[in-house]
PDB file of N, CA and C in Angstrom:
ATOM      1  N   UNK A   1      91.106 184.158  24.349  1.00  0.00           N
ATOM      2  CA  UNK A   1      90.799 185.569  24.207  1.00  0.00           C
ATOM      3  C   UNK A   1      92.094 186.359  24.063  1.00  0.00           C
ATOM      4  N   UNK A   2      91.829 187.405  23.377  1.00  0.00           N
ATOM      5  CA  UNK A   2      93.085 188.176  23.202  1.00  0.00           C
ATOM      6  C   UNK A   2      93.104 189.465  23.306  1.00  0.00           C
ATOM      7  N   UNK A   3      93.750 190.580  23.649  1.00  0.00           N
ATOM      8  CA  UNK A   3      92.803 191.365  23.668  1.00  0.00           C
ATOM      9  C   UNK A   3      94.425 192.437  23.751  1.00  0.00           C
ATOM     10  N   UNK A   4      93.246 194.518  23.783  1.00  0.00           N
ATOM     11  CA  UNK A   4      94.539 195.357  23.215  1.00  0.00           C
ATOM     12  C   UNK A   4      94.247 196.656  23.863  1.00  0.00           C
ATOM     13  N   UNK A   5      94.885 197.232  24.490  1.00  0.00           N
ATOM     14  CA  UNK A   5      94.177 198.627  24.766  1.00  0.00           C
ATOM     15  C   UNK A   5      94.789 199.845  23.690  1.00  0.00           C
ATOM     16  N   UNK A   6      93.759 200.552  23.421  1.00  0.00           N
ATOM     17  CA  UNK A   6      93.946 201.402  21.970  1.00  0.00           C
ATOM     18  C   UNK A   6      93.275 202.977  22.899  1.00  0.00           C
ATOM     19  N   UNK A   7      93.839 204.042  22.111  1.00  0.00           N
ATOM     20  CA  UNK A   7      93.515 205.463  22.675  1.00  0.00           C
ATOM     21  C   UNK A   7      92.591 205.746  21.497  1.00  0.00           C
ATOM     22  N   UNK A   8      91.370 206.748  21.629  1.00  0.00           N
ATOM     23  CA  UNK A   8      90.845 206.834  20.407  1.00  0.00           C
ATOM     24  C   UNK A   8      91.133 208.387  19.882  1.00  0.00           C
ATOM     25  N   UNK A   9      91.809 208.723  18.722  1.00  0.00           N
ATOM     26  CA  UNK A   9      92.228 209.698  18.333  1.00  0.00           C
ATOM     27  C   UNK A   9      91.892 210.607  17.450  1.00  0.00           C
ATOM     28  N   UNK A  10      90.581 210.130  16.657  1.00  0.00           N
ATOM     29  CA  UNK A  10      90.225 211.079  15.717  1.00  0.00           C
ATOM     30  C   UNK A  10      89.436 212.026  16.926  1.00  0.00           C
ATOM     31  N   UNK A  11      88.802 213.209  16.241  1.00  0.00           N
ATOM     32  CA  UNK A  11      88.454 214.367  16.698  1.00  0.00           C
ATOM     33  C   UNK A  11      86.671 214.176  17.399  1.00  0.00           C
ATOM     34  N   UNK A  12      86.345 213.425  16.666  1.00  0.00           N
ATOM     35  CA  UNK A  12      84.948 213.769  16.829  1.00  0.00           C
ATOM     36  C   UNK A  12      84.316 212.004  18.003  1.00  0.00           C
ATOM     37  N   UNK A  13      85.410 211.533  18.037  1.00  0.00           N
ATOM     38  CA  UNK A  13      84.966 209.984  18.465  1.00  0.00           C
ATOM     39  C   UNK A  13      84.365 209.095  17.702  1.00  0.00           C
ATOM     40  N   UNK A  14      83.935 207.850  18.194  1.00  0.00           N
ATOM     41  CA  UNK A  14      83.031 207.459  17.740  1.00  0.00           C
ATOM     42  C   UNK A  14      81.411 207.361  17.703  1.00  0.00           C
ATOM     43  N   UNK A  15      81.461 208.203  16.553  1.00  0.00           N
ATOM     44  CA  UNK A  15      79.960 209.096  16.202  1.00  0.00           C
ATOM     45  C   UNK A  15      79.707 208.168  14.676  1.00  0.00           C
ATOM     46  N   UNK A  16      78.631 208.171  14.260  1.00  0.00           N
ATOM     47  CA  UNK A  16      77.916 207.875  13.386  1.00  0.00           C
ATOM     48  C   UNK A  16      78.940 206.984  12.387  1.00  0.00           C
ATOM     49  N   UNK A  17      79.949 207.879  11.359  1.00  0.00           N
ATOM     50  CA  UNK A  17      80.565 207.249  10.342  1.00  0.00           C
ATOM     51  C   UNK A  17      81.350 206.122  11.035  1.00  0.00           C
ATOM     52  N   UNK A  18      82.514 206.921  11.931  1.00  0.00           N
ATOM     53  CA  UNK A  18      83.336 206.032  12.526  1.00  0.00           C
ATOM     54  C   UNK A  18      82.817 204.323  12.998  1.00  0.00           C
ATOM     55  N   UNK A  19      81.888 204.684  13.779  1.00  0.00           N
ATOM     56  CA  UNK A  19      81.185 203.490  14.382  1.00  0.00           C
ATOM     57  C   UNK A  19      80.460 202.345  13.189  1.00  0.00           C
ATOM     58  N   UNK A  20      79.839 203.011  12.355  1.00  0.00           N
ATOM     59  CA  UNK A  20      79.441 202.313  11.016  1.00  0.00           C
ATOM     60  C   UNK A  20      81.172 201.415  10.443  1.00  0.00           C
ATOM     61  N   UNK A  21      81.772 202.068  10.094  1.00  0.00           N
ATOM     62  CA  UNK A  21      83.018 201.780   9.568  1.00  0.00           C
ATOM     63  C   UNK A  21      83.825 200.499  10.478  1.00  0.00           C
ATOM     64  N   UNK A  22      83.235 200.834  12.037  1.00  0.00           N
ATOM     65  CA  UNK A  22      84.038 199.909  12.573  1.00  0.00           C
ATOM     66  C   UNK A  22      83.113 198.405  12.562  1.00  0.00           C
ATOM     67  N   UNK A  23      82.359 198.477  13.066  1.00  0.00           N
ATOM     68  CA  UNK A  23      81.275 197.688  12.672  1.00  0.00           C
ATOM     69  C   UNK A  23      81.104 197.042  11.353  1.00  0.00           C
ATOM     70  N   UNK A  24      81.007 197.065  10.497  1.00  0.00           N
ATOM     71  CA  UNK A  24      81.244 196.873   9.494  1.00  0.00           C
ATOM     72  C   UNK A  24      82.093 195.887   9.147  1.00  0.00           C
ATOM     73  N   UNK A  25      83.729 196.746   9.442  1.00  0.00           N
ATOM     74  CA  UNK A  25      84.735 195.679   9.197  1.00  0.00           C
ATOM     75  C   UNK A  25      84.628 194.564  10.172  1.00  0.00           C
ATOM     76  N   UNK A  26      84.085 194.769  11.325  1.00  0.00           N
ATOM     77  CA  UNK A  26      84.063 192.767  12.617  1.00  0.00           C
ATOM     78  C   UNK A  26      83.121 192.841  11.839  1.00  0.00           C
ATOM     79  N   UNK A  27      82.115 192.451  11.540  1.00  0.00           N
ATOM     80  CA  UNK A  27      80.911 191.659  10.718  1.00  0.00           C
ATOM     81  C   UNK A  27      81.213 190.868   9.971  1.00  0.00           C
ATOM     82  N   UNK A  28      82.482 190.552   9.413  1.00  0.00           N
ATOM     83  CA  UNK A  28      83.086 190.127   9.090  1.00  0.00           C
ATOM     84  C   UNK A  28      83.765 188.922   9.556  1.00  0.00           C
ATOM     85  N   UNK A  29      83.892 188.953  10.797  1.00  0.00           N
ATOM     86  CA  UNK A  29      84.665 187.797  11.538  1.00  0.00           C
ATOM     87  C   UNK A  29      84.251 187.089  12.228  1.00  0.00           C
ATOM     88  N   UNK A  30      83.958 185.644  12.609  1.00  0.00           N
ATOM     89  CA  UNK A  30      83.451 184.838  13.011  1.00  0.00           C
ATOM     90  C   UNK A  30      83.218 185.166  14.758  1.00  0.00           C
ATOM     91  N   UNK A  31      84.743 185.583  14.934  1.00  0.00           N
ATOM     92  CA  UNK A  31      84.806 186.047  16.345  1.00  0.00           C
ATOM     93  C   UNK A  31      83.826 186.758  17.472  1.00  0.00           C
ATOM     94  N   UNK A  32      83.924 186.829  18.328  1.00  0.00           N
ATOM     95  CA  UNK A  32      83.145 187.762  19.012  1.00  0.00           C
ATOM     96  C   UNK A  32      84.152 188.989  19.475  1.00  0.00           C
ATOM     97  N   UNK A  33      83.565 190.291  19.507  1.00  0.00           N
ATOM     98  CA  UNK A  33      84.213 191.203  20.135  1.00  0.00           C
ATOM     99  C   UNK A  33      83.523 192.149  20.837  1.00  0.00           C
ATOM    100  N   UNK A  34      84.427 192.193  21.965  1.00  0.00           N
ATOM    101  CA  UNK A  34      83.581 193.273  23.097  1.00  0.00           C
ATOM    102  C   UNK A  34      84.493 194.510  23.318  1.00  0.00           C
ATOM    103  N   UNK A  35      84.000 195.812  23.376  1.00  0.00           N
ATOM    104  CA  UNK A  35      85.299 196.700  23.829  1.00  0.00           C
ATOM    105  C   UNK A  35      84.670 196.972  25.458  1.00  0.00           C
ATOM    106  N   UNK A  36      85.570 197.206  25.754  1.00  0.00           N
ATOM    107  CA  UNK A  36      85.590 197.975  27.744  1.00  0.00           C
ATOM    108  C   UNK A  36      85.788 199.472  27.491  1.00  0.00           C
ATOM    109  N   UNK A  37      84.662 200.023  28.421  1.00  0.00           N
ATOM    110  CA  UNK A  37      84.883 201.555  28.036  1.00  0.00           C
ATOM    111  C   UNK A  37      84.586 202.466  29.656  1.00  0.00           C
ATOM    112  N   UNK A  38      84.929 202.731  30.156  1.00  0.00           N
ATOM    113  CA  UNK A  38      84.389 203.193  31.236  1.00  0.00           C
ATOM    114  C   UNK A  38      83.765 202.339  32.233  1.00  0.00           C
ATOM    115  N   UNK A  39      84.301 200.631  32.407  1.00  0.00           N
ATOM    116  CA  UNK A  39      83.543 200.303  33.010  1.00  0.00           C
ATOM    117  C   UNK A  39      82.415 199.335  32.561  1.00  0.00           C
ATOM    118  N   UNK A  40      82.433 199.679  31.369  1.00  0.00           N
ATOM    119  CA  UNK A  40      81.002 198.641  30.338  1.00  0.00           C
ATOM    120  C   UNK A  40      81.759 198.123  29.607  1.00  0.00           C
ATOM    121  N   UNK A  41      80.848 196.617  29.200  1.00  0.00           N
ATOM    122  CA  UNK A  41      81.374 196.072  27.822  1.00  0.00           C
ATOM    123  C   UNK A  41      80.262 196.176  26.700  1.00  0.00           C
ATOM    124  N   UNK A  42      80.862 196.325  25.809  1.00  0.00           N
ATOM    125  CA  UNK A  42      79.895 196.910  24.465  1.00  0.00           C
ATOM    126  C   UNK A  42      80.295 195.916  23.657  1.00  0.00           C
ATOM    127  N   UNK A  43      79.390 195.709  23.084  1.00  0.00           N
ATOM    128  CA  UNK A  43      79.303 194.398  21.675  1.00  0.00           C
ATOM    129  C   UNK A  43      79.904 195.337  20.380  1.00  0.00           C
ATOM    130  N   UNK A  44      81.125 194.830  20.165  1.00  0.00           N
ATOM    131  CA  UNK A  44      81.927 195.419  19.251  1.00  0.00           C
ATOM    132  C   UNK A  44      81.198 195.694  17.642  1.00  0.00           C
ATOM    133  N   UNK A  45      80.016 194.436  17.345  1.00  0.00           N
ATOM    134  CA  UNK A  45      79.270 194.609  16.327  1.00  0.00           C
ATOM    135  C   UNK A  45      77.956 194.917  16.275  1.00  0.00           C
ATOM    136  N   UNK A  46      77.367 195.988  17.433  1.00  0.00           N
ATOM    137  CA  UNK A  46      76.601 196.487  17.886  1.00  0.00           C
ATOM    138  C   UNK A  46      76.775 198.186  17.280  1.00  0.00           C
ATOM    139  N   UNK A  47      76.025 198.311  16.390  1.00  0.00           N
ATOM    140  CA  UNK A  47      76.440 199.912  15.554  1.00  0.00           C
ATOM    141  C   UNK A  47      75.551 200.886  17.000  1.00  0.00           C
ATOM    142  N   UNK A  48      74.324 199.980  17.677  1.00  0.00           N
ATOM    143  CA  UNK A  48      73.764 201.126  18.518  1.00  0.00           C
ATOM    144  C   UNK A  48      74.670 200.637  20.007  1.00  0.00           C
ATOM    145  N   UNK A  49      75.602 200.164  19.919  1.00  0.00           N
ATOM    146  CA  UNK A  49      75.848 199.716  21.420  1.00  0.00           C
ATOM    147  C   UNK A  49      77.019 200.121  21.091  1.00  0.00           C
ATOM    148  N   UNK A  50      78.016 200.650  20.286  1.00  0.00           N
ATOM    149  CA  UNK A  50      79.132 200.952  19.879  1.00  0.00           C
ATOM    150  C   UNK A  50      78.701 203.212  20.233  1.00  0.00           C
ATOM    151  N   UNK A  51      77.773 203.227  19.558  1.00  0.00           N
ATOM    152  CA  UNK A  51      77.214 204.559  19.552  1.00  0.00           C
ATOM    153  C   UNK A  51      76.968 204.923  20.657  1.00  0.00           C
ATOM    154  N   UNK A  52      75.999 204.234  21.447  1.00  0.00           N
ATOM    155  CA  UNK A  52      75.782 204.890  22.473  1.00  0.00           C
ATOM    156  C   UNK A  52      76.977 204.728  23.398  1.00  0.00           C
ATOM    157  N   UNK A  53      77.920 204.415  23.237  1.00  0.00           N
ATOM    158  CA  UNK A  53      78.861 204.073  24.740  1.00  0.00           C
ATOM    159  C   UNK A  53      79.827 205.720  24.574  1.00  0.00           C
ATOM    160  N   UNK A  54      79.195 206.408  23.467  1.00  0.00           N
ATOM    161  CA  UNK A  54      79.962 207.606  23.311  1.00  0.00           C
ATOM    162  C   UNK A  54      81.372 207.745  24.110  1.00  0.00           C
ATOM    163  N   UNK A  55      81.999 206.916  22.872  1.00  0.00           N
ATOM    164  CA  UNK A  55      83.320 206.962  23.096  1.00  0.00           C
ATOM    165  C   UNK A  55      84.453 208.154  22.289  1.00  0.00           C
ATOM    166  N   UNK A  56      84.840 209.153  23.249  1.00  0.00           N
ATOM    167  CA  UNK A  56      85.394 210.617  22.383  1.00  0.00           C
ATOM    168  C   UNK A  56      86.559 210.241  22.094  1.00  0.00           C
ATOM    169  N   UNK A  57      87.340 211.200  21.470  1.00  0.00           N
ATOM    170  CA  UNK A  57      88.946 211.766  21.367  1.00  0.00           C
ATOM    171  C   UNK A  57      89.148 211.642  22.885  1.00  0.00           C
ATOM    172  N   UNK A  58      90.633 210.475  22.739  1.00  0.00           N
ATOM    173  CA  UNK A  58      91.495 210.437  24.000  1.00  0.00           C
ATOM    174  C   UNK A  58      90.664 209.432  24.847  1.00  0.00           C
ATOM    175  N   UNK A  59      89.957 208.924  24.657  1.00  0.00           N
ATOM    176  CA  UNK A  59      89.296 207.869  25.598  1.00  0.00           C
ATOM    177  C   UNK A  59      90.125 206.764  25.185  1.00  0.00           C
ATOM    178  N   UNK A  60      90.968 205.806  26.455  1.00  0.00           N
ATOM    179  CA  UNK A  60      91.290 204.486  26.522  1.00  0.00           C
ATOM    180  C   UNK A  60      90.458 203.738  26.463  1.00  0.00           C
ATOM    181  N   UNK A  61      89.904 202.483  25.551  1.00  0.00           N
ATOM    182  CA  UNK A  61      89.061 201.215  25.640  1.00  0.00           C
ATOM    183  C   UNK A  61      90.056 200.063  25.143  1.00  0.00           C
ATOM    184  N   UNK A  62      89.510 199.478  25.893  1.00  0.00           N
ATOM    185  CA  UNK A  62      90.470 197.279  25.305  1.00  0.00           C
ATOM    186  C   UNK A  62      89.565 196.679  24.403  1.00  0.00           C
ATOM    187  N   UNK A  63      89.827 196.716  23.759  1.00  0.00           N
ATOM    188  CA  UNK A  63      89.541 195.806  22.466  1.00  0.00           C
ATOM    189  C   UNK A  63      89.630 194.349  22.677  1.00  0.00           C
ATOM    190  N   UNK A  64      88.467 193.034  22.970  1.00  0.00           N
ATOM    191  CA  UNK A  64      88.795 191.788  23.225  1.00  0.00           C
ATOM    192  C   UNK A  64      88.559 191.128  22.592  1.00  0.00           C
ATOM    193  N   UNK A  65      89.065 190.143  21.783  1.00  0.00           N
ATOM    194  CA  UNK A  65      88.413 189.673  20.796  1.00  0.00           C
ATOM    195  C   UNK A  65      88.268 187.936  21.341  1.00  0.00           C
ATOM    196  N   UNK A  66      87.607 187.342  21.038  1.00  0.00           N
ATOM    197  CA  UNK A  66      87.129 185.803  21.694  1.00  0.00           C
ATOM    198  C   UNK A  66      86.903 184.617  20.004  1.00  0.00           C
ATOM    199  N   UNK A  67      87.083 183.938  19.840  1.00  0.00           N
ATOM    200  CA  UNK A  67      87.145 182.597  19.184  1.00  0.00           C
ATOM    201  C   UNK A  67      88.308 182.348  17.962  1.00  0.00           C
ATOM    202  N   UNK A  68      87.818 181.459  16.632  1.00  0.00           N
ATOM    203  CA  UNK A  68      88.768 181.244  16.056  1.00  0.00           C
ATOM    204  C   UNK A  68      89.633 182.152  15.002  1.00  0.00           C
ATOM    205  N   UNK A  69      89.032 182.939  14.923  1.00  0.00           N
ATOM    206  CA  UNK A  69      89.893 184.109  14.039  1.00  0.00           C
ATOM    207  C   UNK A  69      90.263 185.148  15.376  1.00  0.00           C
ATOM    208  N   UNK A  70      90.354 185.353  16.334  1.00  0.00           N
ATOM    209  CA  UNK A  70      90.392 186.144  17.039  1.00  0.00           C
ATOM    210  C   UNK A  70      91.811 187.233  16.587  1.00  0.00           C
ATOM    211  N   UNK A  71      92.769 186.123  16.466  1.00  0.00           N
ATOM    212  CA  UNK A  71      94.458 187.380  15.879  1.00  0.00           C
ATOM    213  C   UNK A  71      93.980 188.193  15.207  1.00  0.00           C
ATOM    214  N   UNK A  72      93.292 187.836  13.875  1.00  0.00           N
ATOM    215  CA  UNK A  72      93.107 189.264  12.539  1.00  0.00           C
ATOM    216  C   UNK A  72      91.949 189.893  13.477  1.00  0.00           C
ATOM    217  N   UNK A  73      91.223 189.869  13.763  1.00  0.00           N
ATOM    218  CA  UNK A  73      89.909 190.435  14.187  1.00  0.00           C
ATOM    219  C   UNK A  73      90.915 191.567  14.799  1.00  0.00           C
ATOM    220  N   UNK A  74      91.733 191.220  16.199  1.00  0.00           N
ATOM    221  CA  UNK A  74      92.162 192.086  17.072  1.00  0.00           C
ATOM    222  C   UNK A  74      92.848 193.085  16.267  1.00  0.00           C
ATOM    223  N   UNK A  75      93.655 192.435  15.614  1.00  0.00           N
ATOM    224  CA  UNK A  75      94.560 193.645  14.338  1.00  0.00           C
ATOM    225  C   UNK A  75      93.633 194.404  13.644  1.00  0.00           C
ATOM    226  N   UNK A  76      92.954 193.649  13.407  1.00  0.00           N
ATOM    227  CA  UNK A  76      91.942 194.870  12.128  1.00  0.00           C
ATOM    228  C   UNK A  76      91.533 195.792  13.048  1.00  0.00           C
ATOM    229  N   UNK A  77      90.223 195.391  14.280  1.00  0.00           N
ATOM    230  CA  UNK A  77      90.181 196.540  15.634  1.00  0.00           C
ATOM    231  C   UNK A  77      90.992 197.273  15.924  1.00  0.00           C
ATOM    232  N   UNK A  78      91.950 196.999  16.621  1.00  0.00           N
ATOM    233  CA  UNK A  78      92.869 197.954  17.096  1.00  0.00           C
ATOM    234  C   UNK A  78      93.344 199.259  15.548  1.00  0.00           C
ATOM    235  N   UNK A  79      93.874 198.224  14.341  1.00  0.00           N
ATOM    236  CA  UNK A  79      94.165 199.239  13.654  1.00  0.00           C
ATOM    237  C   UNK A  79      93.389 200.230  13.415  1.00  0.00           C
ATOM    238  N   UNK A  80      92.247 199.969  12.900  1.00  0.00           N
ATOM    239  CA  UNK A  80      90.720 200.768  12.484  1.00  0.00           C
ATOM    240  C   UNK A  80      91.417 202.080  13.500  1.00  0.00           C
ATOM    241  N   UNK A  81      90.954 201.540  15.389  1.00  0.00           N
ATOM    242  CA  UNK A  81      91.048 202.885  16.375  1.00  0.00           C
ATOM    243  C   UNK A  81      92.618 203.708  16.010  1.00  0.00           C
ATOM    244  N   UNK A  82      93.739 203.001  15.908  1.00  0.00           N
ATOM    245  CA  UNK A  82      95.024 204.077  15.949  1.00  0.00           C
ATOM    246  C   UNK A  82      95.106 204.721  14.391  1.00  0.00           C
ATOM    247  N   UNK A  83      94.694 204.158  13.472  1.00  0.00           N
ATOM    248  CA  UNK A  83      94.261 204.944  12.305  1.00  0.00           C
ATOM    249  C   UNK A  83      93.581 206.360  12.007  1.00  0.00           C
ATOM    250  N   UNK A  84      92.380 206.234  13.899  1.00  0.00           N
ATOM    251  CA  UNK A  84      91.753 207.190  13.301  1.00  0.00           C
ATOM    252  C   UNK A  84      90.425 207.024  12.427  1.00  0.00           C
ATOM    253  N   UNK A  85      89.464 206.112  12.623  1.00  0.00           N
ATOM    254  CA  UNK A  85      88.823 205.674  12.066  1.00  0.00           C
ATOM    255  C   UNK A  85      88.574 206.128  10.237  1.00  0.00           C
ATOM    256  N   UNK A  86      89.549 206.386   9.504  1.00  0.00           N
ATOM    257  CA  UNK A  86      89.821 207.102   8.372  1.00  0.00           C
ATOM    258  C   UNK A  86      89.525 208.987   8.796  1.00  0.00           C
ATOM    259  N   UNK A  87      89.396 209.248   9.927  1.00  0.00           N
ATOM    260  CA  UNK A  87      89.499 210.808  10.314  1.00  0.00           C
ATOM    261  C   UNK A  87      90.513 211.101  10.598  1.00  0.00           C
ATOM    262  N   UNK A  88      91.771 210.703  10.945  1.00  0.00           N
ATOM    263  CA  UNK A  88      92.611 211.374  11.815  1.00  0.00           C
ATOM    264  C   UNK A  88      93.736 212.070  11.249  1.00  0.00           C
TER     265      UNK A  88
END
């Protein structure tokens, strides 16, 4: 497992586009990924479990990523959040 703590910085959190967008790109990867948010772990390729964990602007979550692609998975995650989910 590998894993990253990321701040989330666009304005609005992750709401609808963002969360689609992130989702999206792990669907992609064999891996599993969970983020930590307050306490919960959320299924990183979960568009309603990503949504509901209403994660805003300025919220810390860890990004973990688990099996054989796990390196790119974590990079692509983490980048997606300090990017700004294309909002920032």
């Amino acid at each position: 497992m590998v894993s990253e703590k990321v701040t989330v910085i666009n304005k609005a959190g992750f709401h609808m586009r963002p969360a689609s967008l992130f989702v999206q790109a792990m669907a992609k990867y064999k891996s599993a990924i969970n983020i930590v948010y307050n306490g919960k772990n959320i299924d990183g390729k979960s568009i309603m479990n990503v949504m509901a964990a209403c994660m805003k602007q300025g919220a810390e979550i860890e990004i973990q990523c688990t099996g054989e692609d796990e390196q790119a998975m974590l990079a692509e995650a983490a980048g997606l959040v300090k990017s700004g989910l294309g909002e920032a």
